[in-house]
C-alpha atoms as a PDB file:
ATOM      1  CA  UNK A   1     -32.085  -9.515  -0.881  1.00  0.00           C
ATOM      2  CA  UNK A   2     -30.602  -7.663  -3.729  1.00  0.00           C
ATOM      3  CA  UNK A   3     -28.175  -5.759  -1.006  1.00  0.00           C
ATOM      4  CA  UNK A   4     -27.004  -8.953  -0.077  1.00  0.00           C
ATOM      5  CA  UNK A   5     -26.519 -10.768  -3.341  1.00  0.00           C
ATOM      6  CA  UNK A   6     -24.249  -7.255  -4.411  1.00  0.00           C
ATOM      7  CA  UNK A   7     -22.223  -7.691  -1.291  1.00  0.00           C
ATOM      8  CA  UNK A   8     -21.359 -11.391  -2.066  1.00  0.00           C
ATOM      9  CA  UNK A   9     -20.530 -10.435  -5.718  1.00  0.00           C
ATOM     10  CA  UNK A  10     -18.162  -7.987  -4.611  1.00  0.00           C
ATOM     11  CA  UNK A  11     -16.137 -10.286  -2.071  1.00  0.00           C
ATOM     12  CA  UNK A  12     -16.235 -12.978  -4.487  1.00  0.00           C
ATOM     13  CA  UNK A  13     -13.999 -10.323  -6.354  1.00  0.00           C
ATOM     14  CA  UNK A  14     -12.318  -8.898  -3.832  1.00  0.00           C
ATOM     15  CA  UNK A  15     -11.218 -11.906  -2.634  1.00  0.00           C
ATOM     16  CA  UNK A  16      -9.877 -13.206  -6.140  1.00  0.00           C
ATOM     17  CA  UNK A  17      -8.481 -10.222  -6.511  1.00  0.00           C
ATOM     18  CA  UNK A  18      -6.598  -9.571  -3.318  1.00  0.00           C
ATOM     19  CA  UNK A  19      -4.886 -11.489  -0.611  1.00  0.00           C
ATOM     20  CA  UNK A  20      -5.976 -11.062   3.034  1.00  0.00           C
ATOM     21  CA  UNK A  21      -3.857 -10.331   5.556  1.00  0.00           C
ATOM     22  CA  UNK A  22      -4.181 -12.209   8.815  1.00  0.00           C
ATOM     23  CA  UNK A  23      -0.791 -11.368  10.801  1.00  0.00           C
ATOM     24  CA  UNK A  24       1.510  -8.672  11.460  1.00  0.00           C
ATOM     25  CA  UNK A  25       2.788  -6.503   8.902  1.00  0.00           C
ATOM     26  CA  UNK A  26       6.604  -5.598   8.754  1.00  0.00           C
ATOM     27  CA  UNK A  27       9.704  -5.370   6.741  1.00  0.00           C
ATOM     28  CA  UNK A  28      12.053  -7.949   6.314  1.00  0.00           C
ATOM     29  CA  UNK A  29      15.737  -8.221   4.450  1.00  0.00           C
ATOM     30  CA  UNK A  30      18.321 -10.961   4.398  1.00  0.00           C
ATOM     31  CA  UNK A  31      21.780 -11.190   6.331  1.00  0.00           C
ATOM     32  CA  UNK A  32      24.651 -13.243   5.394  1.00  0.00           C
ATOM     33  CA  UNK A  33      27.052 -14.888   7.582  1.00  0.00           C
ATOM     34  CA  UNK A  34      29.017 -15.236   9.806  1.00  0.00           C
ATOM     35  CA  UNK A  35      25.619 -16.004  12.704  1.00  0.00           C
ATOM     36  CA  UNK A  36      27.633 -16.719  15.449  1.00  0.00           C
ATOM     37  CA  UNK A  37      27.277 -15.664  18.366  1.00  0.00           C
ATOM     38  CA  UNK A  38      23.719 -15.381  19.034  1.00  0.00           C
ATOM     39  CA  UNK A  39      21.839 -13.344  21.647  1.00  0.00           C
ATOM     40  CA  UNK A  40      19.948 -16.259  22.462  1.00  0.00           C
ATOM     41  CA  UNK A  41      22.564 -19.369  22.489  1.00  0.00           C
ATOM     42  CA  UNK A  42      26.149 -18.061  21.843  1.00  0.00           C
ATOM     43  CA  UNK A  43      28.212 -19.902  20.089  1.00  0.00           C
ATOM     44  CA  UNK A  44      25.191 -23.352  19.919  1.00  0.00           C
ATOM     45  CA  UNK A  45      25.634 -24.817  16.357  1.00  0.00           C
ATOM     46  CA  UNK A  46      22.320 -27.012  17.413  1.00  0.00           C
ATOM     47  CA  UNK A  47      20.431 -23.807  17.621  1.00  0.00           C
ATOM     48  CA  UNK A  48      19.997 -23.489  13.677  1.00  0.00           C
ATOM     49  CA  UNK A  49      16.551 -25.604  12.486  1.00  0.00           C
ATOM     50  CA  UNK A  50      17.178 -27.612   9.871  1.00  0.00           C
ATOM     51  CA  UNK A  51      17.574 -25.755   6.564  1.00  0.00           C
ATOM     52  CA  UNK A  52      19.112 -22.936   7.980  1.00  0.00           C
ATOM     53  CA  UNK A  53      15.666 -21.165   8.566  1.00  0.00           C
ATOM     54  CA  UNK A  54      15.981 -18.723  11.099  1.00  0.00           C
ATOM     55  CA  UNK A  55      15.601 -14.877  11.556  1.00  0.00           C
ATOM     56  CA  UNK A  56      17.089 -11.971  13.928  1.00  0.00           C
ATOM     57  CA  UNK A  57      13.962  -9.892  15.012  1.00  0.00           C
ATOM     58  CA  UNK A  58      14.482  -5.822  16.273  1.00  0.00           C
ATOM     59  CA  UNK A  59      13.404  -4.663  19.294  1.00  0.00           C
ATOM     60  CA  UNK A  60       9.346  -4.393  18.529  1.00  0.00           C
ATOM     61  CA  UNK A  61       9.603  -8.387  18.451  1.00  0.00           C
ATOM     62  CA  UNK A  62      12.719  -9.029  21.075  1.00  0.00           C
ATOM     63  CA  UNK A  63      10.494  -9.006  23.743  1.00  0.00           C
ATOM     64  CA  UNK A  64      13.622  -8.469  26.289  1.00  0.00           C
ATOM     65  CA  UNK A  65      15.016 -12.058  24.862  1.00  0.00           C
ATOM     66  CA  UNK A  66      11.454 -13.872  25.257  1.00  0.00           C
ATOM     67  CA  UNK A  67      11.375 -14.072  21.310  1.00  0.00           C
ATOM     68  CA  UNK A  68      14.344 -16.811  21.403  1.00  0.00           C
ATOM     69  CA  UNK A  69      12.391 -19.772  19.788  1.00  0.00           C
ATOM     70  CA  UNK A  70       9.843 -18.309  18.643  1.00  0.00           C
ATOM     71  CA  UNK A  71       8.421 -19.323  15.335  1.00  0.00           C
ATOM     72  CA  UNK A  72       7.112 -17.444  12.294  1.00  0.00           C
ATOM     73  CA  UNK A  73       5.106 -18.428   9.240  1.00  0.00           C
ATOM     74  CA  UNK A  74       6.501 -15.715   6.928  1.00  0.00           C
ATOM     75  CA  UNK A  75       5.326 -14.574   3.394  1.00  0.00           C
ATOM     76  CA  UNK A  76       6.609 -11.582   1.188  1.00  0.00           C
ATOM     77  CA  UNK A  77       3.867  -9.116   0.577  1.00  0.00           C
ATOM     78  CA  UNK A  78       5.466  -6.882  -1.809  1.00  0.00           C
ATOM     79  CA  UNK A  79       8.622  -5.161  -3.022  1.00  0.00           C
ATOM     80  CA  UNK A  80      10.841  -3.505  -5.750  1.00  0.00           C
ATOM     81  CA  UNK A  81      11.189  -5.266  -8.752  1.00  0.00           C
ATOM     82  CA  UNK A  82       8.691  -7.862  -7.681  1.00  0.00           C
ATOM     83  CA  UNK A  83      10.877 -10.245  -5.423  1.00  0.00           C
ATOM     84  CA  UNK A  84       7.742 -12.432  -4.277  1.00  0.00           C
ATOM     85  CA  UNK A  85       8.064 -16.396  -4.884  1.00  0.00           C
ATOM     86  CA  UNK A  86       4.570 -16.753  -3.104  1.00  0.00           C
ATOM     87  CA  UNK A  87       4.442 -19.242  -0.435  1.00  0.00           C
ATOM     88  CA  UNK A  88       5.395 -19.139   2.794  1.00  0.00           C
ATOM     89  CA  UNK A  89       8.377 -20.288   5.811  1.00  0.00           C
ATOM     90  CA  UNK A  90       8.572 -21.482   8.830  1.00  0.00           C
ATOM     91  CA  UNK A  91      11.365 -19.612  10.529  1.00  0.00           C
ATOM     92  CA  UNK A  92      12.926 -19.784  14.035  1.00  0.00           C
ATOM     93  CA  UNK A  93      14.095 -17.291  16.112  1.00  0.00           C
ATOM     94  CA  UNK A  94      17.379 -17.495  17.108  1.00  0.00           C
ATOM     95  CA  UNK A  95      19.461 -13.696  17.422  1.00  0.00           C
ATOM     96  CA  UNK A  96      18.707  -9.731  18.033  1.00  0.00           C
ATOM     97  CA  UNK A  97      18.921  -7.584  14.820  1.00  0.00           C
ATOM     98  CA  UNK A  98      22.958  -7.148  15.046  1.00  0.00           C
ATOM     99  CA  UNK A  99      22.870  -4.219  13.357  1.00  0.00           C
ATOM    100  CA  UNK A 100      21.740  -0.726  15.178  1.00  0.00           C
ATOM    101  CA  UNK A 101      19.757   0.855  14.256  1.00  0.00           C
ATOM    102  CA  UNK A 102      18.118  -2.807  12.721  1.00  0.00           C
ATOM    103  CA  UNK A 103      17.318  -1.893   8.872  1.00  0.00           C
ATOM    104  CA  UNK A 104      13.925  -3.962   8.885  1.00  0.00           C
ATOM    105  CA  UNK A 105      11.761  -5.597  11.560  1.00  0.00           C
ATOM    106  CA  UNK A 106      12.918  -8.982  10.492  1.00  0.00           C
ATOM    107  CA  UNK A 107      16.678  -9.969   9.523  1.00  0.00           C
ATOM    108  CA  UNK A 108      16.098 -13.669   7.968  1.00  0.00           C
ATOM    109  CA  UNK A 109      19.066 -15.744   6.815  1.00  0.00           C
ATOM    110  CA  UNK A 110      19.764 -15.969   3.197  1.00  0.00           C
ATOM    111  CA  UNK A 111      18.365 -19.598   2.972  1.00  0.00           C
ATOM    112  CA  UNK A 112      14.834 -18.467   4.906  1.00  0.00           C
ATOM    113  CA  UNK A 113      15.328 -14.876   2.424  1.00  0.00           C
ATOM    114  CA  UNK A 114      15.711 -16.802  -0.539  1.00  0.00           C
ATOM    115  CA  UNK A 115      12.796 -18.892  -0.182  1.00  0.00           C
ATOM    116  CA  UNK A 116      10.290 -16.254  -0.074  1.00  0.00           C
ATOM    117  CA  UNK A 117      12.047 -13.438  -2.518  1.00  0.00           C
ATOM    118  CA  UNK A 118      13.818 -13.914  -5.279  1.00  0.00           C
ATOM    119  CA  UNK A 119      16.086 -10.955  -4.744  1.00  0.00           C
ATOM    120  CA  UNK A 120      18.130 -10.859  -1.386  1.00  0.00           C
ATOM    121  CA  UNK A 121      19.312  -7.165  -2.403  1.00  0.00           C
ATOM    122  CA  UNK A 122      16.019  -5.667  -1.716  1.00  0.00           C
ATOM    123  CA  UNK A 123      14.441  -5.092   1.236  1.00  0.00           C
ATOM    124  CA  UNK A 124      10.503  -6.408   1.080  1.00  0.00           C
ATOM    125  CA  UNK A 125       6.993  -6.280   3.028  1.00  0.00           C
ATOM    126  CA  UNK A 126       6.214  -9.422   4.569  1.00  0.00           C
ATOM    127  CA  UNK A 127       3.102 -10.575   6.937  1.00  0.00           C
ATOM    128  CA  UNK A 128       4.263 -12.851  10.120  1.00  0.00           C
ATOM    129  CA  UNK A 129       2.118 -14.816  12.237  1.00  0.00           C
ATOM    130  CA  UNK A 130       3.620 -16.352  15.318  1.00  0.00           C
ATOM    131  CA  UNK A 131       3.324 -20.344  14.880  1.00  0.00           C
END
């Protein structure tokens, strides 16, 4: 009894004291325009989700194009000087990292960047779950 009230003292702490992570881990950093073309619509203006919340995802998450549409719930983990806003977004996936080799796992666009990280210089840990 007195094993199990010390366990359920220390995750009451633990869990007050740090945030769980239920998705992947990965690195994310903004990119500013110009966003067309896209790998996955070309030159589509109706491809953008309202807000301009959308991504570019490297190859671990391309999935040979399958990742077009996709959605993430996105939330910045960590970072130099402290970027996180807490929170989360809802992003959409809409291009391949256009950059080679891709500097982070995620590209997001400086509206999706901004509302997670208050910094778009930095690069910064995120978790993403697919939505």
């Amino acid at each position: 009894m007195g094993f199990l009230l010390v366990m359920a003292m220390v995750l009451s702490v633990m869990s007050s004291e740090a945030s769980f992570v239920v998705g992947d881990i990965g690195t994310a950093a903004s990119y500013a325009p110009p966003y067309l073309p896209t790998k996955c619509n070309g030159n589509r203006e109706d491809q953008f989700p309202p807000g301009n919340l959308f991504v570019a995802v490297s190859e671990g998450l391309w999935d040979n194009g399958a990742a077009c549409g996709r959605r993430y719930r996105m939330r910045c983990l960590s970072g130099n000087t402290r970027p996180c806003k807490g929170g989360m977004v809802d992003v959409k996936v809409v291009d391949y990292c256009p950059k080679s080799p891709c500097p982070s796992t995620i590209l997001m666009s400086t509206q999706a960047f901004a509302a997670i990280s208050r910094s778009a210089a930095h690069k910064i840990n995120v978790e993403f779950i697919q939505i």
